[in-house]
N, C-alpha and C. Protein backbone atom coordinates (compact mmCIF):
# COMPACT_ATOMS: atom_id res chain seq x y z
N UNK A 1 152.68 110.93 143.33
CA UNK A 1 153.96 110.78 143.98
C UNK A 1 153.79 110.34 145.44
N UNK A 2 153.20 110.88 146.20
CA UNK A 2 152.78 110.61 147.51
C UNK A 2 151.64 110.71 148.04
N UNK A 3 150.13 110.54 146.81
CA UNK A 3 149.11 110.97 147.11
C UNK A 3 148.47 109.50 147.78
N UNK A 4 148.85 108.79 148.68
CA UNK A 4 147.44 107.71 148.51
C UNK A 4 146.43 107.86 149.93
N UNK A 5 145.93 106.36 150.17
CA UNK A 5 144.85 106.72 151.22
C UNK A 5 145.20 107.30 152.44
N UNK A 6 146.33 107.19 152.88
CA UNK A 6 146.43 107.48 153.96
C UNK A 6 146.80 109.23 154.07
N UNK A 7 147.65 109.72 153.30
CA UNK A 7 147.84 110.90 152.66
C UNK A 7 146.43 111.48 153.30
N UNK A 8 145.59 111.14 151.82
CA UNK A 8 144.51 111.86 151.89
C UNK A 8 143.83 111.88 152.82
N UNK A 9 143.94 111.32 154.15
CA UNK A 9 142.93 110.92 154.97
C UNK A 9 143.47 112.04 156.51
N UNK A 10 144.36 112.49 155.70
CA UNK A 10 145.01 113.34 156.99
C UNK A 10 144.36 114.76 156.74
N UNK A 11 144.52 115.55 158.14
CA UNK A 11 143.64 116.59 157.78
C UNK A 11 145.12 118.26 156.77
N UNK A 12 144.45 119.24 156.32
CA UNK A 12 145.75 119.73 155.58
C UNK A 12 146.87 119.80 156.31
N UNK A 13 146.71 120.53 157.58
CA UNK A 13 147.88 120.72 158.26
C UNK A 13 149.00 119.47 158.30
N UNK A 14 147.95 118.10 158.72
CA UNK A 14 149.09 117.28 159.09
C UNK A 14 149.57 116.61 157.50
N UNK A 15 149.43 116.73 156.47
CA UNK A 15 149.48 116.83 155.09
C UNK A 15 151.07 117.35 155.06
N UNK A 16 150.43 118.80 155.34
CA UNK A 16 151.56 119.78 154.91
C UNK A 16 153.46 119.27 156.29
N UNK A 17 152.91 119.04 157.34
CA UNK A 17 153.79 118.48 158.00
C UNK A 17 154.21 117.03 157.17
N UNK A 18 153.56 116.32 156.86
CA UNK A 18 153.92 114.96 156.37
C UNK A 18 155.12 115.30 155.07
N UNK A 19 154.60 116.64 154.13
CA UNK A 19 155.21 116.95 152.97
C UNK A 19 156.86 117.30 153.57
N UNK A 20 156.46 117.85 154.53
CA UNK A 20 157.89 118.85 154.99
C UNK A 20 158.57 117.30 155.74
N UNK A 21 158.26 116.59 156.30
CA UNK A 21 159.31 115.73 156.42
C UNK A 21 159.91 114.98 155.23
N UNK A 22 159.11 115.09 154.43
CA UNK A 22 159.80 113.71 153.08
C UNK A 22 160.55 114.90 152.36
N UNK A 23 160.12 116.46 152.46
CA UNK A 23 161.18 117.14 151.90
C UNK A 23 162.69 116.75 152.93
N UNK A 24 162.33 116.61 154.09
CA UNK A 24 163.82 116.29 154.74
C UNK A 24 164.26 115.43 154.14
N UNK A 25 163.73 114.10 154.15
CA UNK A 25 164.34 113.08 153.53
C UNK A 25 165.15 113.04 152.32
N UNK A 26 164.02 113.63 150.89
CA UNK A 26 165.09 113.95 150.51
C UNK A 26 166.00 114.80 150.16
N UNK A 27 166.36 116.06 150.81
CA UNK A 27 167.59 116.58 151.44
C UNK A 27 168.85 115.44 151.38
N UNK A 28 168.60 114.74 152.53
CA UNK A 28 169.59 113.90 153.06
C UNK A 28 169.98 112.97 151.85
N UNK A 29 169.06 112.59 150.82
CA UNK A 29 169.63 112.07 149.70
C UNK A 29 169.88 113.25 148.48
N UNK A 30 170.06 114.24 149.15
CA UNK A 30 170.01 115.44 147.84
C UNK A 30 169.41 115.25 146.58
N UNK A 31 168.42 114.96 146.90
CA UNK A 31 167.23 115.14 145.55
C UNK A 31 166.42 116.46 145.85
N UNK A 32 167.44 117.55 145.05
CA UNK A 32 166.34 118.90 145.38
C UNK A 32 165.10 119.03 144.63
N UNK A 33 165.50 118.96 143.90
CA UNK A 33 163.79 118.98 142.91
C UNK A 33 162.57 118.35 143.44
N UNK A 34 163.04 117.03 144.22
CA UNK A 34 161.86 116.45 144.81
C UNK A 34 161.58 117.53 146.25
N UNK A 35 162.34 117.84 146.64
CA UNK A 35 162.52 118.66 148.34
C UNK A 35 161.80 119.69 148.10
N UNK A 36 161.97 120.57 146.55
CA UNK A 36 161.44 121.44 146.24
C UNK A 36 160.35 121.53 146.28
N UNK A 37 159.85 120.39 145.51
CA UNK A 37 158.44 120.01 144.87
C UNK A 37 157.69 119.95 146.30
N UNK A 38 158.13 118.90 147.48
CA UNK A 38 157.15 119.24 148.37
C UNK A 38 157.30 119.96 149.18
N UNK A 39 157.96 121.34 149.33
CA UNK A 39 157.83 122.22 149.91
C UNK A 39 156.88 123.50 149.38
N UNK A 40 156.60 123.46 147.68
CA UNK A 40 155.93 123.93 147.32
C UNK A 40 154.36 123.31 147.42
N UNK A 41 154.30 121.81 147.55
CA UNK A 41 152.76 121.28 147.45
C UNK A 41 152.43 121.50 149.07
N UNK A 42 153.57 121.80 149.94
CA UNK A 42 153.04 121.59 151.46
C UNK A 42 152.54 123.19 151.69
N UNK A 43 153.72 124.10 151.04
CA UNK A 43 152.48 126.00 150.78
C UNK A 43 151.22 125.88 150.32
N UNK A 44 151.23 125.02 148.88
CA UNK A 44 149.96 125.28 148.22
C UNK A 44 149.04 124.75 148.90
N UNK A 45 149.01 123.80 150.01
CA UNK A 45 147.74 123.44 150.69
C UNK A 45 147.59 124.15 152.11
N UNK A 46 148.56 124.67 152.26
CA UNK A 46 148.08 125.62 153.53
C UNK A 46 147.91 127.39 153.19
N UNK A 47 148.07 127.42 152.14
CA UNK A 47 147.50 128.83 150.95
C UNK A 47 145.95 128.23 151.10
N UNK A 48 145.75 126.83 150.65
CA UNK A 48 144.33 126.87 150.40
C UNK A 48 143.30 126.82 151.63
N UNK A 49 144.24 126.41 152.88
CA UNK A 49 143.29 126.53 154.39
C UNK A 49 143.21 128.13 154.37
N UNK A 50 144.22 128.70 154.43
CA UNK A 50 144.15 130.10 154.89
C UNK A 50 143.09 131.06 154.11
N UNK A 51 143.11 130.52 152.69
CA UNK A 51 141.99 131.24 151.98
C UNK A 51 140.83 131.01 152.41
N UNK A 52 140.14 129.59 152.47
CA UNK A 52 139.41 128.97 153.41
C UNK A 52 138.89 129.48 154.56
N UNK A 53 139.55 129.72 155.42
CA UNK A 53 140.14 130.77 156.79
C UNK A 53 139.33 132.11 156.27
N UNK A 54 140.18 133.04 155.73
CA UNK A 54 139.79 133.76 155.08
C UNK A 54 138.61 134.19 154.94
N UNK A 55 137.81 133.20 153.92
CA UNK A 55 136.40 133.29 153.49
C UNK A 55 135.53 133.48 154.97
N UNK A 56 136.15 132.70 155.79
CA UNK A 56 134.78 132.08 157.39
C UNK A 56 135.56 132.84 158.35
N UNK A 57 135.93 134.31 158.44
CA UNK A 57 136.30 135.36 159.04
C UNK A 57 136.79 134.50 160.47
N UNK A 58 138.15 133.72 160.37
CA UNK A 58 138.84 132.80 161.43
C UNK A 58 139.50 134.23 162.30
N UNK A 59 139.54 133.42 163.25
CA UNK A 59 140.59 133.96 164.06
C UNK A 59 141.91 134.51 163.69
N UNK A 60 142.39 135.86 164.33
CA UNK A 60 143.16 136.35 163.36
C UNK A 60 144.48 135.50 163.80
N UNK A 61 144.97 135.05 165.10
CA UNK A 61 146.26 134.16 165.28
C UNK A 61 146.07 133.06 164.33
N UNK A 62 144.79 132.74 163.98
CA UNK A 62 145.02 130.91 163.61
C UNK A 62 145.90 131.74 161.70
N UNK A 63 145.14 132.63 161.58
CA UNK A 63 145.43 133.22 160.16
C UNK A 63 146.79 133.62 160.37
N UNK A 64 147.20 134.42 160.93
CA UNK A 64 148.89 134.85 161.28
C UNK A 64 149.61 133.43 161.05
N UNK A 65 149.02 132.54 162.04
CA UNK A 65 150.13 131.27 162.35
C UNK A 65 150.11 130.45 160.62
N UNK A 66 149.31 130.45 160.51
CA UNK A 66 148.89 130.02 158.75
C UNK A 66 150.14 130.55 157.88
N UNK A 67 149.98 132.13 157.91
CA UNK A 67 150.52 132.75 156.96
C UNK A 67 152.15 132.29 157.44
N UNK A 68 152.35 132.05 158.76
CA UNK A 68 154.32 131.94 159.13
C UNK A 68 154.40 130.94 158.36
N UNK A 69 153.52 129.33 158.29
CA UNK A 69 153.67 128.40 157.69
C UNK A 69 154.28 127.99 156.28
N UNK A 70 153.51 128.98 155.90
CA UNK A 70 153.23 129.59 154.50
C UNK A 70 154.80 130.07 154.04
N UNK A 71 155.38 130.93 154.88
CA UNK A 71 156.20 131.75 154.71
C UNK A 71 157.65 130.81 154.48
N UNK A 72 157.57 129.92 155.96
CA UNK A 72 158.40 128.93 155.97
C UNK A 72 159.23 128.20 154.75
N UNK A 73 157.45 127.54 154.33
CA UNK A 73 157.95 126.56 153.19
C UNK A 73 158.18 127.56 152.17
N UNK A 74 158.06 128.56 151.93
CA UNK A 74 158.28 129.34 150.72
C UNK A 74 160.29 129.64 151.10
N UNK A 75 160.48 129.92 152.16
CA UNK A 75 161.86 130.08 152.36
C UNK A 75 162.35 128.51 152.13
N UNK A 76 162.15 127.52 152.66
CA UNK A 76 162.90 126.40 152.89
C UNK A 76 162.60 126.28 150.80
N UNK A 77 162.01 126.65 150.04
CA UNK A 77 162.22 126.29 148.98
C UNK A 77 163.10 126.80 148.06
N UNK A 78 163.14 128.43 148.89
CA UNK A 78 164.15 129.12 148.13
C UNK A 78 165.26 129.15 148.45
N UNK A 79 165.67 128.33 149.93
CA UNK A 79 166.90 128.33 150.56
C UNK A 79 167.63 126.78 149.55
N UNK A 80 166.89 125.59 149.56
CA UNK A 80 167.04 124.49 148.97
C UNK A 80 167.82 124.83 147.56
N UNK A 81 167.00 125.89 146.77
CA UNK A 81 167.07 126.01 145.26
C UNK A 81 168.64 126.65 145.07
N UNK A 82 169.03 127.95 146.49
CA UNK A 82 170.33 128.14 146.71
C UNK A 82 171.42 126.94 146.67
N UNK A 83 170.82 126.71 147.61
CA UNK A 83 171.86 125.01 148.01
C UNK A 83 172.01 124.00 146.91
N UNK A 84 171.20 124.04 146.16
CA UNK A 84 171.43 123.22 144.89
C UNK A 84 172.48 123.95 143.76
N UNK A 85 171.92 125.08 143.82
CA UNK A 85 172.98 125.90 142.76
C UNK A 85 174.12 125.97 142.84
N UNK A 86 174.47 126.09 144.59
CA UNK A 86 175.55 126.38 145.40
C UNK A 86 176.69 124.94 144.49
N UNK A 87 175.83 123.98 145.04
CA UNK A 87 176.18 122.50 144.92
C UNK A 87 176.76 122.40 143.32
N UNK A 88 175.98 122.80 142.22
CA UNK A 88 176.22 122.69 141.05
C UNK A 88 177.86 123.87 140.72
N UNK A 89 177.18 124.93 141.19
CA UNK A 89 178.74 125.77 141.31
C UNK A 89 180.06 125.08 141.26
N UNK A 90 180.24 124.50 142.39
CA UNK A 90 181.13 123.75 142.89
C UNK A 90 181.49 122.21 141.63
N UNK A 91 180.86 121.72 141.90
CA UNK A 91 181.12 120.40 141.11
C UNK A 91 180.97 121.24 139.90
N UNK A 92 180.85 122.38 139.18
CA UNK A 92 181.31 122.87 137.96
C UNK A 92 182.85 123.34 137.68
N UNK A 93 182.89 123.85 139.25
CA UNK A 93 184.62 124.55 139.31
C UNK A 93 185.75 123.22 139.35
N UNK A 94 184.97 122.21 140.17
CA UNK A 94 185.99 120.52 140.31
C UNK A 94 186.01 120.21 138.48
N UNK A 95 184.90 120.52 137.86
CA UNK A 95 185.34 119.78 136.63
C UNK A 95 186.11 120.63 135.72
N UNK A 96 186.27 121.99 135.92
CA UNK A 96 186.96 122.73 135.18
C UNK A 96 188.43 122.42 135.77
N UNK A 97 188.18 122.77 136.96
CA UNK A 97 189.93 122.25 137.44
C UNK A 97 190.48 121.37 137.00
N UNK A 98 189.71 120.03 137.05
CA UNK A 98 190.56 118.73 136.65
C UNK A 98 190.56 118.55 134.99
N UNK A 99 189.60 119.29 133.98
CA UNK A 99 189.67 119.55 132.96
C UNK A 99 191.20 120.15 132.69
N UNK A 100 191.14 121.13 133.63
CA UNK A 100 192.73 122.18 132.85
C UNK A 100 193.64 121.32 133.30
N UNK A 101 193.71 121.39 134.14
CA UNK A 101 195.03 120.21 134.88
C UNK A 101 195.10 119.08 134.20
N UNK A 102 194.43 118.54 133.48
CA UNK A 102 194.65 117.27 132.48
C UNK A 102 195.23 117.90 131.19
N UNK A 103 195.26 118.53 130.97
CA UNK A 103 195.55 119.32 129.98
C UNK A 103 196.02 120.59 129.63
N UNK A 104 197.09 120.88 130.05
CA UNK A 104 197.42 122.62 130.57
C UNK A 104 197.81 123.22 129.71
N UNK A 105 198.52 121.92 128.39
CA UNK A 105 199.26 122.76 127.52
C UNK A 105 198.83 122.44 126.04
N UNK A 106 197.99 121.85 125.60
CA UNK A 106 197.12 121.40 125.16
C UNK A 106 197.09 122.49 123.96
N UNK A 107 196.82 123.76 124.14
CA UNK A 107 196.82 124.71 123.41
C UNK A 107 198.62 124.83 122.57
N UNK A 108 199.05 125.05 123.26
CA UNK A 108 200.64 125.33 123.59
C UNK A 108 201.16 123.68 121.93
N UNK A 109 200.64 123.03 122.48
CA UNK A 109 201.13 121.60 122.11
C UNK A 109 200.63 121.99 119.93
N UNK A 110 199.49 122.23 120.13
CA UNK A 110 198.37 122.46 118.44
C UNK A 110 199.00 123.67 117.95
N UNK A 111 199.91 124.91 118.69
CA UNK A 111 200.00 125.50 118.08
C UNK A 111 201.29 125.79 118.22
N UNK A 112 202.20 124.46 117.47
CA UNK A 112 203.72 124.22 117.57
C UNK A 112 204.34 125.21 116.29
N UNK A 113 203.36 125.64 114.90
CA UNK A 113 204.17 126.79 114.29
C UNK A 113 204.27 127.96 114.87
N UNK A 114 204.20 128.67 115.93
CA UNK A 114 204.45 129.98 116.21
C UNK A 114 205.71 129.71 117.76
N UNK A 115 206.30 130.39 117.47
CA UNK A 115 207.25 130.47 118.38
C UNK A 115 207.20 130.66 119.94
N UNK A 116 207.51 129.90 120.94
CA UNK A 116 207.44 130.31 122.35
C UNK A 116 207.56 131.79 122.81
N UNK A 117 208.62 132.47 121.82
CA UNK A 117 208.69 134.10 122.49
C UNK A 117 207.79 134.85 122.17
N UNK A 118 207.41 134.16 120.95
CA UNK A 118 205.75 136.00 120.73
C UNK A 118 204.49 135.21 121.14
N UNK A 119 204.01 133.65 121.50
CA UNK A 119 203.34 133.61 122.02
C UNK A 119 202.74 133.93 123.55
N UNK A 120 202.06 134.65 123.88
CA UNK A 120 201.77 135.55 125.16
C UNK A 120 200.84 134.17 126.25
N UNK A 121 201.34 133.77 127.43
CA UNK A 121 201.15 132.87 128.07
C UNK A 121 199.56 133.06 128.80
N UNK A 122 199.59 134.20 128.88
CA UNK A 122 198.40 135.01 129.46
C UNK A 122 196.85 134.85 128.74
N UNK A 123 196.93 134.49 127.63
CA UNK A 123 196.01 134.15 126.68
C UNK A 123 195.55 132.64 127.07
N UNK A 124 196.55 131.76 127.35
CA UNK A 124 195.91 130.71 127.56
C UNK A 124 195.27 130.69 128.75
N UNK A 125 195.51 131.38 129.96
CA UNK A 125 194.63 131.32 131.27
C UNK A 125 193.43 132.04 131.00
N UNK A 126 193.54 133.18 130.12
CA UNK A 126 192.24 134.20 130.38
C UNK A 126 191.35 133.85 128.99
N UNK A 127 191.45 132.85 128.73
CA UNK A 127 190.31 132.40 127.48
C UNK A 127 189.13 132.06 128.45
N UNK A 128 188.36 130.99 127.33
CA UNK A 128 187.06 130.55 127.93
C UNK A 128 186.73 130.04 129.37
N UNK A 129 187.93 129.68 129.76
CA UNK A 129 187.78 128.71 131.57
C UNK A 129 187.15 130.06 132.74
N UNK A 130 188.20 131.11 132.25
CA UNK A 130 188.06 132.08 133.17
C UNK A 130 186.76 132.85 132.65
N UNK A 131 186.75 133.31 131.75
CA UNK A 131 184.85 133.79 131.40
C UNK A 131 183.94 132.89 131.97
N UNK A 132 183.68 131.56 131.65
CA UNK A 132 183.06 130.77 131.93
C UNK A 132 182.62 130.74 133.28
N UNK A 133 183.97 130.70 133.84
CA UNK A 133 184.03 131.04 135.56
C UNK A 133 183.07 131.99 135.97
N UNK A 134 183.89 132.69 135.29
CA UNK A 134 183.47 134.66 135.76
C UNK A 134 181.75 134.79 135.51
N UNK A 135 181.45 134.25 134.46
CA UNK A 135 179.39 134.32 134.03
C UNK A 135 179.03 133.04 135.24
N UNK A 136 179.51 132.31 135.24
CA UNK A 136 178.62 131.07 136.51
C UNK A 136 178.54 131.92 137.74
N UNK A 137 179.59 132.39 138.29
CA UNK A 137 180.18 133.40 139.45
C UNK A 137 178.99 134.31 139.50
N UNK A 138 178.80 135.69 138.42
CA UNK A 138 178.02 136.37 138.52
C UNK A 138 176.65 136.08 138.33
N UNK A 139 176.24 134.77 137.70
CA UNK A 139 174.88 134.35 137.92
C UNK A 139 174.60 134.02 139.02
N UNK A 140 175.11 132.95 139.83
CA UNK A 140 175.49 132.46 141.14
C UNK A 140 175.47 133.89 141.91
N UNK A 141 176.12 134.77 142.02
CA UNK A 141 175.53 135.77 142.68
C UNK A 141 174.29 136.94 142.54
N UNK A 142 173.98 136.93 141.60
CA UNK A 142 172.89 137.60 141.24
C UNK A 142 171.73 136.83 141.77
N UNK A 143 171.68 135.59 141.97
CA UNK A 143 170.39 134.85 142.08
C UNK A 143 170.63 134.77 143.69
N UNK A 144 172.05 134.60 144.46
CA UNK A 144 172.04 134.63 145.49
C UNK A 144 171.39 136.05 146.17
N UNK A 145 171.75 136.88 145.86
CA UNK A 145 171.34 138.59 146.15
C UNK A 145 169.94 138.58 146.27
N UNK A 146 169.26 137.58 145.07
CA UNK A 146 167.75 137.40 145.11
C UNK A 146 167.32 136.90 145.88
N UNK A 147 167.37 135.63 146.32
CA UNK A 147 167.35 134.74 147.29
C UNK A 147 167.56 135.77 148.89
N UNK A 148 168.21 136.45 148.99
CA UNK A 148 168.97 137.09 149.99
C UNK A 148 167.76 138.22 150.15
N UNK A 149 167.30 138.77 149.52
CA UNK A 149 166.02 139.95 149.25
C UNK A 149 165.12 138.97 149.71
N UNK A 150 164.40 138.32 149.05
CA UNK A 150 163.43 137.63 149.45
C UNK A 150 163.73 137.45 151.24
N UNK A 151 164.49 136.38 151.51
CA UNK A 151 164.15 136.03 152.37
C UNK A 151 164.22 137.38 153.80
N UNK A 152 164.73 138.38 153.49
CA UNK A 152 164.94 139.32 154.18
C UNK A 152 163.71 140.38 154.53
N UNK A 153 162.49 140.12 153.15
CA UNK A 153 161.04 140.31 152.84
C UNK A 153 160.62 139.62 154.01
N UNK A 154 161.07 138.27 153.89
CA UNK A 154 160.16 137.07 154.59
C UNK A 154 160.47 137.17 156.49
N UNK A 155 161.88 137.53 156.16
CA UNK A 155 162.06 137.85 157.64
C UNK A 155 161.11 138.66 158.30
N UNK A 156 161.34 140.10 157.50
CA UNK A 156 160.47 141.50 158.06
C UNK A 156 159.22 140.85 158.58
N UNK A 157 158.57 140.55 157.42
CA UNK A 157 156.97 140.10 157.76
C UNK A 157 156.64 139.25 158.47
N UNK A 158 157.94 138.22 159.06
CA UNK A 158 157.84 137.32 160.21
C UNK A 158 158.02 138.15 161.55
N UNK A 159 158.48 139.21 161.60
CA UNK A 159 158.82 139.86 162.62
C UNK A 159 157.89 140.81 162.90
N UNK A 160 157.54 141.70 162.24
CA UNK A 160 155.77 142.36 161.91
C UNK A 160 154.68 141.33 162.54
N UNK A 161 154.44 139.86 161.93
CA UNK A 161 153.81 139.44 162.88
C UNK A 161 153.47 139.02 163.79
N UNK A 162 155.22 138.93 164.49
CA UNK A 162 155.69 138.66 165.48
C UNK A 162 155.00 139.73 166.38
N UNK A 163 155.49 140.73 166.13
CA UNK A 163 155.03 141.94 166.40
C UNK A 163 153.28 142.44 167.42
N UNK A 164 152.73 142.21 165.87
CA UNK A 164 151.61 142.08 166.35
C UNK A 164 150.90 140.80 167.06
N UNK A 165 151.31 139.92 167.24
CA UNK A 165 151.05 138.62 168.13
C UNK A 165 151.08 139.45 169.55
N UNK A 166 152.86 140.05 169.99
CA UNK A 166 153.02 140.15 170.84
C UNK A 166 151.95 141.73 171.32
N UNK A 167 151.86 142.39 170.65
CA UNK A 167 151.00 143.29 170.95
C UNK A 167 149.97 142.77 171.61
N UNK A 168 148.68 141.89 170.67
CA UNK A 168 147.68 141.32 171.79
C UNK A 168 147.55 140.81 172.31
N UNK A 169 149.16 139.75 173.00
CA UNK A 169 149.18 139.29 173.83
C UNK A 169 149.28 140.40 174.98
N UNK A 170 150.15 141.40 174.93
CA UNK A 170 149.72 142.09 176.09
C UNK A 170 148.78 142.87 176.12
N UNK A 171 147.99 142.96 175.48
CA UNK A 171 146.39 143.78 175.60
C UNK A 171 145.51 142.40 176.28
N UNK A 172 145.47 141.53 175.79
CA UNK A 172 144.76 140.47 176.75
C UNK A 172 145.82 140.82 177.90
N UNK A 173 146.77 140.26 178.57
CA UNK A 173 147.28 140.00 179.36
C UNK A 173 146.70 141.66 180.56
N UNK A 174 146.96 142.98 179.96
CA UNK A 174 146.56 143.91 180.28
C UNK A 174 144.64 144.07 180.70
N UNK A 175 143.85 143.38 179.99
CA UNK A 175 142.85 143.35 180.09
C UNK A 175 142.41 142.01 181.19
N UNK A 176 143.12 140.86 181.45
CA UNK A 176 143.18 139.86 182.62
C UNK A 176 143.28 140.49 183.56
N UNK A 177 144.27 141.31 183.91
CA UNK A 177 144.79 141.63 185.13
C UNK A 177 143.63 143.12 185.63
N UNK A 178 143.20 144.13 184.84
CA UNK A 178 141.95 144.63 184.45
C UNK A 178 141.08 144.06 185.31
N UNK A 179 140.84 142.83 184.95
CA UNK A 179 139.28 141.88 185.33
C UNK A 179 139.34 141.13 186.54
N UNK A 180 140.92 140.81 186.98
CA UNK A 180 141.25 140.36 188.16
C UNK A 180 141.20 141.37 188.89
N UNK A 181 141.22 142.68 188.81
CA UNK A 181 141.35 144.32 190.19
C UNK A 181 139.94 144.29 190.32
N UNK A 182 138.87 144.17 188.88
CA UNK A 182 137.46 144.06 189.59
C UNK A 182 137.29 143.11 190.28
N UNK A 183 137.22 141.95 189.64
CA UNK A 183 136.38 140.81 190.27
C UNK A 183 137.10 140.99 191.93
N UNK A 184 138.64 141.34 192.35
CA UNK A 184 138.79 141.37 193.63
C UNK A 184 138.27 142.94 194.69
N UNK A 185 138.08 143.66 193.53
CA UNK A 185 136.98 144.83 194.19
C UNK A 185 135.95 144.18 194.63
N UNK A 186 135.24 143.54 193.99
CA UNK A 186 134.08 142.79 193.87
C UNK A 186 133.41 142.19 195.04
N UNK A 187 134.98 140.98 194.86
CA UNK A 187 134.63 140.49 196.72
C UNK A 187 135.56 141.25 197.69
N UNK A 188 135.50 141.90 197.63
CA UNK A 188 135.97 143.29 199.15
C UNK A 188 134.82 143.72 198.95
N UNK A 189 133.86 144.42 198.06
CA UNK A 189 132.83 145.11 198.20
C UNK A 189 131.60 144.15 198.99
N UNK A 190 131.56 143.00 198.09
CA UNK A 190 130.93 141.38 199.05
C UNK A 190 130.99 141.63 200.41
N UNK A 191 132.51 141.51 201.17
CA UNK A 191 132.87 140.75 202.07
C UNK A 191 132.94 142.14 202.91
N UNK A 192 132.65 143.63 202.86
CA UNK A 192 132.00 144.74 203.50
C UNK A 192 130.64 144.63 204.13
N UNK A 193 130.07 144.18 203.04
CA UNK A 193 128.21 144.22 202.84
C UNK A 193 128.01 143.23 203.91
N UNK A 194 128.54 142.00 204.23
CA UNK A 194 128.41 140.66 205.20
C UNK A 194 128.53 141.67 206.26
N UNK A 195 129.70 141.74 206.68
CA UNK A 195 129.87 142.59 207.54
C UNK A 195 129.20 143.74 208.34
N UNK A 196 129.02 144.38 207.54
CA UNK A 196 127.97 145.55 208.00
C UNK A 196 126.53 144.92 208.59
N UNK A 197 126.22 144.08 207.50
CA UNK A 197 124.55 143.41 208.28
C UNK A 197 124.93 142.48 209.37
């Protein structure tokens, strides 16, 4: 699909960036399946640095920043897969609408032996349109709720390693300023010793 020389010649990271833009692209032409597809091939190759990583005991930021990456495209795939469903929802409810509305009485019309007074009007709205509705509705939300868990997983653990980022940034930052009180002990202790001799 998008494998050729030049592709391959990039190192993973800029791979996985290259994937995530043509997932933009097509966004903008709403081709989710393709958006999908490379948001999942742009994880699976930065899954395979980090394991990589992994194995050759890397640095733990380069591994953190890996894993947000990671995290990203796993959301932007499950946010997409929403947005598509969302999308299908909709253009399901436009075709039911303009389905009934072409046809309202349709029922009413086939079943000219029974009389207007004992037929119950209520039957014709709450047949199949409205079930139909009602199961798309509750699938559509059940998968949203999922979607909604996940990414709320994905949040936490973005914020956890947010977390700990910011932690050793101020333990370095704490340990600089540490090394700056010696080294300026240092030269006061220096610039005594001149002095004295």
């Amino acid at each position: 699909m998008y494998k050729s020389d030049y592709f391959c010649a990039l190192s993973p990271i800029d791979q996985a960036h290259l994937l995530e833009r043509k997932a933009e692209q097509c966004l903008r032409k709403e081709k989710h399946e393709d958006a999908i597809a490379y948001h999942q091939d742009a994880a699976r190759i930065l899954q395979n640095v980090l394991n990589q990583y992994k194995l050759n005991d890397a640095c733990p930021d380069v591994l953190i920043s890996l894993q947000c990456q990671i995290n990203h495209h796993r959301k932007q795939d499950k946010l997409i897969m929403l947005r598509k469903e969302q999308r299908e929802a909709m253009l399901r409810r436009k075709d039911l609408k303009t389905s009934t509305h072409q046809e309202p009485f349709q029922d009413l019309i086939n079943f000219s032996t029974t009389s207007i007074d004992s037929y119950d009007s209520t039957d014709l709205v709450s047949t199949s349109s409205h079930s139909m509705h009602n199961n798309m509705l509750q699938e559509h939300l059940a998968k949203r709720e999922e979607v909604i868990k996940t990414l709320g997983v994905l949040v936490r653990q973005q914020q956890h390693q947010i977390l700990v980022l910011s932690s050793k940034l101020k333990e370095k930052d704490d340990e600089n300023k540490r090394l700056k009180q010696l080294l300026e002990m240092g030269q006061e202790n220096q610039n005594e010793d001149l002095f004295q001799t």
